[in-house]
N, C-alpha and C. Protein backbone atom coordinates (compact mmCIF):
# COMPACT_ATOMS: atom_id res chain seq x y z
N UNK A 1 -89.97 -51.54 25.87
CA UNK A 1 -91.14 -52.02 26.59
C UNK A 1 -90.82 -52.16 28.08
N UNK A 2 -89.39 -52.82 28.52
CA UNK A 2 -89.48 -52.90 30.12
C UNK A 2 -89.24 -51.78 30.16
N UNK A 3 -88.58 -50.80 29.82
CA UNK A 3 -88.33 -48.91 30.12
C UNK A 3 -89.59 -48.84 30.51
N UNK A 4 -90.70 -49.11 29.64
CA UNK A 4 -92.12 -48.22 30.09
C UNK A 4 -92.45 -48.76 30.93
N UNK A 5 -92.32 -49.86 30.97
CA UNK A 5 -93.02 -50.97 32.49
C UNK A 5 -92.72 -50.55 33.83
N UNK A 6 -91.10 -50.45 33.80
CA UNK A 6 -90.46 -50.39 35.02
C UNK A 6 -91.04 -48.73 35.44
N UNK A 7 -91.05 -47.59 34.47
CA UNK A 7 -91.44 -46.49 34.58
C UNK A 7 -92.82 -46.74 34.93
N UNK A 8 -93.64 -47.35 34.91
CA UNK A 8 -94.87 -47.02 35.13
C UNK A 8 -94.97 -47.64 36.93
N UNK A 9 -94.27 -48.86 37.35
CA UNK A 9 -94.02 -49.34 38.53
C UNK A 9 -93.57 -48.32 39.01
N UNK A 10 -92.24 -47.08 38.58
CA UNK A 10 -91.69 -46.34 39.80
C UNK A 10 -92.97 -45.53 39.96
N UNK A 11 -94.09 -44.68 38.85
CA UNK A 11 -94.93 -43.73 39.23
C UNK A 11 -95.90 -44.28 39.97
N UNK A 12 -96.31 -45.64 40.17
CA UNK A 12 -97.47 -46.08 40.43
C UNK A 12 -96.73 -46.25 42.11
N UNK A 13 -95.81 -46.67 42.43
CA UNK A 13 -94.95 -46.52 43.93
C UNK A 13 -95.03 -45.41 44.43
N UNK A 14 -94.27 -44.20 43.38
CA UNK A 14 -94.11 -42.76 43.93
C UNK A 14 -95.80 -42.63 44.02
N UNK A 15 -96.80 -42.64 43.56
CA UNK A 15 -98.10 -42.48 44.37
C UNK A 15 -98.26 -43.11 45.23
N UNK A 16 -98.13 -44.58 45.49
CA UNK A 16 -98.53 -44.94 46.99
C UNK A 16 -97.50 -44.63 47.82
N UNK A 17 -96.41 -43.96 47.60
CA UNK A 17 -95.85 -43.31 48.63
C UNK A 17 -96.28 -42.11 49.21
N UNK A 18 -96.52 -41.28 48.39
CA UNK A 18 -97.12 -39.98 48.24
C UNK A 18 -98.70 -40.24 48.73
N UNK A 19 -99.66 -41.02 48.48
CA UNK A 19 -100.96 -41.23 49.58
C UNK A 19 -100.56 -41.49 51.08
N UNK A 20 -99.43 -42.28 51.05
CA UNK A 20 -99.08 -43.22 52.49
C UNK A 20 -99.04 -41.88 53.35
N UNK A 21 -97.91 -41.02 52.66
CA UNK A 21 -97.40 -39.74 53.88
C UNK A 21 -98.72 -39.08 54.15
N UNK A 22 -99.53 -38.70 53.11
CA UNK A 22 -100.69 -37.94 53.38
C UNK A 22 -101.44 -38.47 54.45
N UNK A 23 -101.72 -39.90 54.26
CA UNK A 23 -102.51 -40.59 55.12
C UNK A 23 -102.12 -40.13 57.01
N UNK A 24 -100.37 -40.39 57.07
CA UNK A 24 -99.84 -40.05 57.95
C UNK A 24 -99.58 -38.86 58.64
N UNK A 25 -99.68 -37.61 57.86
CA UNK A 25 -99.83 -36.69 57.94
C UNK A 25 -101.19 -36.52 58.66
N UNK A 26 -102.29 -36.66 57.88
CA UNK A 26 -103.75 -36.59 58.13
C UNK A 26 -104.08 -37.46 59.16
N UNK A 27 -103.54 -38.30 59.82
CA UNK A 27 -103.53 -39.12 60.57
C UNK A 27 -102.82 -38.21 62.27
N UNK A 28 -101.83 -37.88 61.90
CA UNK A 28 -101.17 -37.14 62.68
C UNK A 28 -102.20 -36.18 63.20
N UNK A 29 -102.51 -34.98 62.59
CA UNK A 29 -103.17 -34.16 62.92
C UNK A 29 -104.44 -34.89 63.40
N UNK A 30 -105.52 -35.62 62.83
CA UNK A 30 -106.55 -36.25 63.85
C UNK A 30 -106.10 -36.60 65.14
N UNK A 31 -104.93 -37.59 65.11
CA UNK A 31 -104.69 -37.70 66.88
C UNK A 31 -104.35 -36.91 67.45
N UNK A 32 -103.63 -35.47 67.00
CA UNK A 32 -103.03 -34.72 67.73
C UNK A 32 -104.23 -33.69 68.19
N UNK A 33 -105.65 -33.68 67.28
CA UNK A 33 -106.81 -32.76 67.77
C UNK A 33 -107.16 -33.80 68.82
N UNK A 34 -107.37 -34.94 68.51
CA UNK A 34 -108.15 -36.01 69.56
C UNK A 34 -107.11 -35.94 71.01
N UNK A 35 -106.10 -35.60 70.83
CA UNK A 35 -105.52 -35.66 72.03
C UNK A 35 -105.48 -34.34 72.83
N UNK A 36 -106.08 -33.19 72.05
CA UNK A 36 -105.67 -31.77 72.83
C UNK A 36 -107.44 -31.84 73.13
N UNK A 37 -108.22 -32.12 72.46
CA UNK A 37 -109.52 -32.84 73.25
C UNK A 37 -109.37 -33.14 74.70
N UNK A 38 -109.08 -34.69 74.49
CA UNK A 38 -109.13 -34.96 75.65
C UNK A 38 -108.21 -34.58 76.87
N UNK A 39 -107.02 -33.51 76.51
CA UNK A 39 -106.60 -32.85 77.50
C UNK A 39 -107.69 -32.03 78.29
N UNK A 40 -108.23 -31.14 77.45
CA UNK A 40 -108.86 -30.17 77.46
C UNK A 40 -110.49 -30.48 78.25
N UNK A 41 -110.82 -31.75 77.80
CA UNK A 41 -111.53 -32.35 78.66
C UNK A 41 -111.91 -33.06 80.42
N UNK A 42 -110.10 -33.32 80.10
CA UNK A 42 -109.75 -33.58 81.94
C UNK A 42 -109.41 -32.74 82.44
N UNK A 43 -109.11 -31.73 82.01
CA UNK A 43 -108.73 -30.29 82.33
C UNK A 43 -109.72 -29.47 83.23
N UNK A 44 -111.02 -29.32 82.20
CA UNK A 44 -111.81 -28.91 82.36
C UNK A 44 -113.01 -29.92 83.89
N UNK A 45 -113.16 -31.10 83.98
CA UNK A 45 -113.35 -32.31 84.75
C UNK A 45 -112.82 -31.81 86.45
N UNK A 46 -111.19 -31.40 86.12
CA UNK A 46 -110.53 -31.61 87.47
C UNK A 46 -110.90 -30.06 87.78
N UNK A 47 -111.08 -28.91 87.13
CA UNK A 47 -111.33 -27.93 87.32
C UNK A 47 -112.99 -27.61 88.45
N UNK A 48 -113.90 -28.74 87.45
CA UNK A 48 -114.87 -28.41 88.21
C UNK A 48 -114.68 -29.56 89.74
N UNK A 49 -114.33 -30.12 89.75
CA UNK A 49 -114.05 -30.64 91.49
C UNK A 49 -113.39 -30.06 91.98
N UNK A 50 -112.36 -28.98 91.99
CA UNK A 50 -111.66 -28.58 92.70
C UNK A 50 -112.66 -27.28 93.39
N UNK A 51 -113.32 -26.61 92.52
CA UNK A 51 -114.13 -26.01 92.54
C UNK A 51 -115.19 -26.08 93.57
N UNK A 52 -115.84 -27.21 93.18
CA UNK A 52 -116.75 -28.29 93.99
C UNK A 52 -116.40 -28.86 95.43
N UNK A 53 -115.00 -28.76 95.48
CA UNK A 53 -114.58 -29.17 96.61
C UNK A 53 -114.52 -27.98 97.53
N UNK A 54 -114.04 -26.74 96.94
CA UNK A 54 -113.63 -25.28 97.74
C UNK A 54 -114.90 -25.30 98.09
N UNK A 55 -116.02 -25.01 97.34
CA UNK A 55 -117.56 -24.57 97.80
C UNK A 55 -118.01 -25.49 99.13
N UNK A 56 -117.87 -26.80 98.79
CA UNK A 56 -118.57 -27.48 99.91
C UNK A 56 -117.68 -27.56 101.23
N UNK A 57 -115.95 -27.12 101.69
CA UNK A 57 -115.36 -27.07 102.51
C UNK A 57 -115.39 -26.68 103.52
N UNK A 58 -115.00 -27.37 104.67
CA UNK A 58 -116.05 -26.45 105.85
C UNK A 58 -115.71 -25.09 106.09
N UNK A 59 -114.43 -24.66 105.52
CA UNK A 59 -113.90 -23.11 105.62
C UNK A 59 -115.05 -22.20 104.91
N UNK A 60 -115.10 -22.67 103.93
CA UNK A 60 -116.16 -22.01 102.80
C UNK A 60 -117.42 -21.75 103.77
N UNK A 61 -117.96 -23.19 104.23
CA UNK A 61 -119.15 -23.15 104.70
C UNK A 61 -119.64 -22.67 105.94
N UNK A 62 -118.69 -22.75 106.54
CA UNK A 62 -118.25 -21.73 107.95
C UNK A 62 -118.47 -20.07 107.59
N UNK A 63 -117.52 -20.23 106.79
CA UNK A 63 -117.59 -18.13 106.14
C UNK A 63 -118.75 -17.41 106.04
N UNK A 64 -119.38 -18.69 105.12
CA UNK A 64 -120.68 -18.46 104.13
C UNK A 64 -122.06 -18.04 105.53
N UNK A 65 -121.72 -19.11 106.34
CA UNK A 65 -122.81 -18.74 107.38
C UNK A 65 -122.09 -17.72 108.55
N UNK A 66 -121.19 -17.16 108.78
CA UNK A 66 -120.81 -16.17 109.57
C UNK A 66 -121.24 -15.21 108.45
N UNK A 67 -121.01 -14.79 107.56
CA UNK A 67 -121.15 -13.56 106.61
C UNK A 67 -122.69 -13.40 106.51
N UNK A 68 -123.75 -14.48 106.50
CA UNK A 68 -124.99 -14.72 106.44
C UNK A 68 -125.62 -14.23 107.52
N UNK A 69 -124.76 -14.43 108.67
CA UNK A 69 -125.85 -14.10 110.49
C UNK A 69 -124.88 -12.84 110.31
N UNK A 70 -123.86 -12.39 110.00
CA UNK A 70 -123.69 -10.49 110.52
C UNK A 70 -124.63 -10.00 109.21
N UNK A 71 -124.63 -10.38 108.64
CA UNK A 71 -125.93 -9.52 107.48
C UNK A 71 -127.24 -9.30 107.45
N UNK A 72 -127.76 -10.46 108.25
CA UNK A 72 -128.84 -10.62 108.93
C UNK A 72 -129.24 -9.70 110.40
N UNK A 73 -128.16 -9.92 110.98
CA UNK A 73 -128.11 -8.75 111.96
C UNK A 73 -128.18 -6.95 112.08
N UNK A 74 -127.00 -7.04 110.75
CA UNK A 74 -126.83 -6.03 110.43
C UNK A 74 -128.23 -5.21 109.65
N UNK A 75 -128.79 -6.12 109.04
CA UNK A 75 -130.29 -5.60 108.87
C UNK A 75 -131.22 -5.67 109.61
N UNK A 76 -130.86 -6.34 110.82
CA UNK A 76 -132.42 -6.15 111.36
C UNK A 76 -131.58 -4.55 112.50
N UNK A 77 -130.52 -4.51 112.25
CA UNK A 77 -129.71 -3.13 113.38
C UNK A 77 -130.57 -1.90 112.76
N UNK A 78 -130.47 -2.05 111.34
CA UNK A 78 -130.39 -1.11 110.32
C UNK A 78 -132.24 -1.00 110.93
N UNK A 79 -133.39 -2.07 110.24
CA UNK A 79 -134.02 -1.77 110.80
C UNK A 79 -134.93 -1.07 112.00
N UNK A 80 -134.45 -1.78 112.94
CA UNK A 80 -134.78 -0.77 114.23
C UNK A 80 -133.83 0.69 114.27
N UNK A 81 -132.77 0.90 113.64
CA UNK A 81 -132.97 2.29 113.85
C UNK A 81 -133.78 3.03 112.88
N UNK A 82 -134.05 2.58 111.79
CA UNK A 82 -135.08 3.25 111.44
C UNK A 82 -136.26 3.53 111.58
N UNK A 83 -136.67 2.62 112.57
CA UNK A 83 -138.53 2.60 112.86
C UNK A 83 -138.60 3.95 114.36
């Protein structure tokens, strides 16, 4: 009778050992998606300000309107020689 007892204590252990790792396991992998998330999230965050920052810079914005008045020019050149 304690043979079966004590046997039934080690299987009923070896399962909550055997849930525990799973748990940990399964546990593991959730934080490790939740964490390549939120990499992937600030990642993506610092990407668009840097972005945001090049566009609105006065180099950018300088360019943007020199490239704007010779194109403008350049079409109204184009124009009058054609008329």
């Amino acid at each position: 009778m304690r043979l079966l007892l004590a046997v039934a204590v080690l299987v009923l252990a070896f399962v909550a050992y055997t849930e525990a790792q799973e748990d940990t396991v399964e546990g593991t992998i959730t934080r490790f998606g939740q964490h390549v998330t939120e990499i992937g999230s600030n990642l993506l965050e610092r990407g668009k300000d840097a972005i945001e920052r090049a566009q609105n810079s006065d180099i950018a914005v300088a360019s943007k309107k020199l490239f704007q008045d010779g194109w403008g020019k350049l079409k109204d050149t184009l124009a009058d020689l054609i008329q």
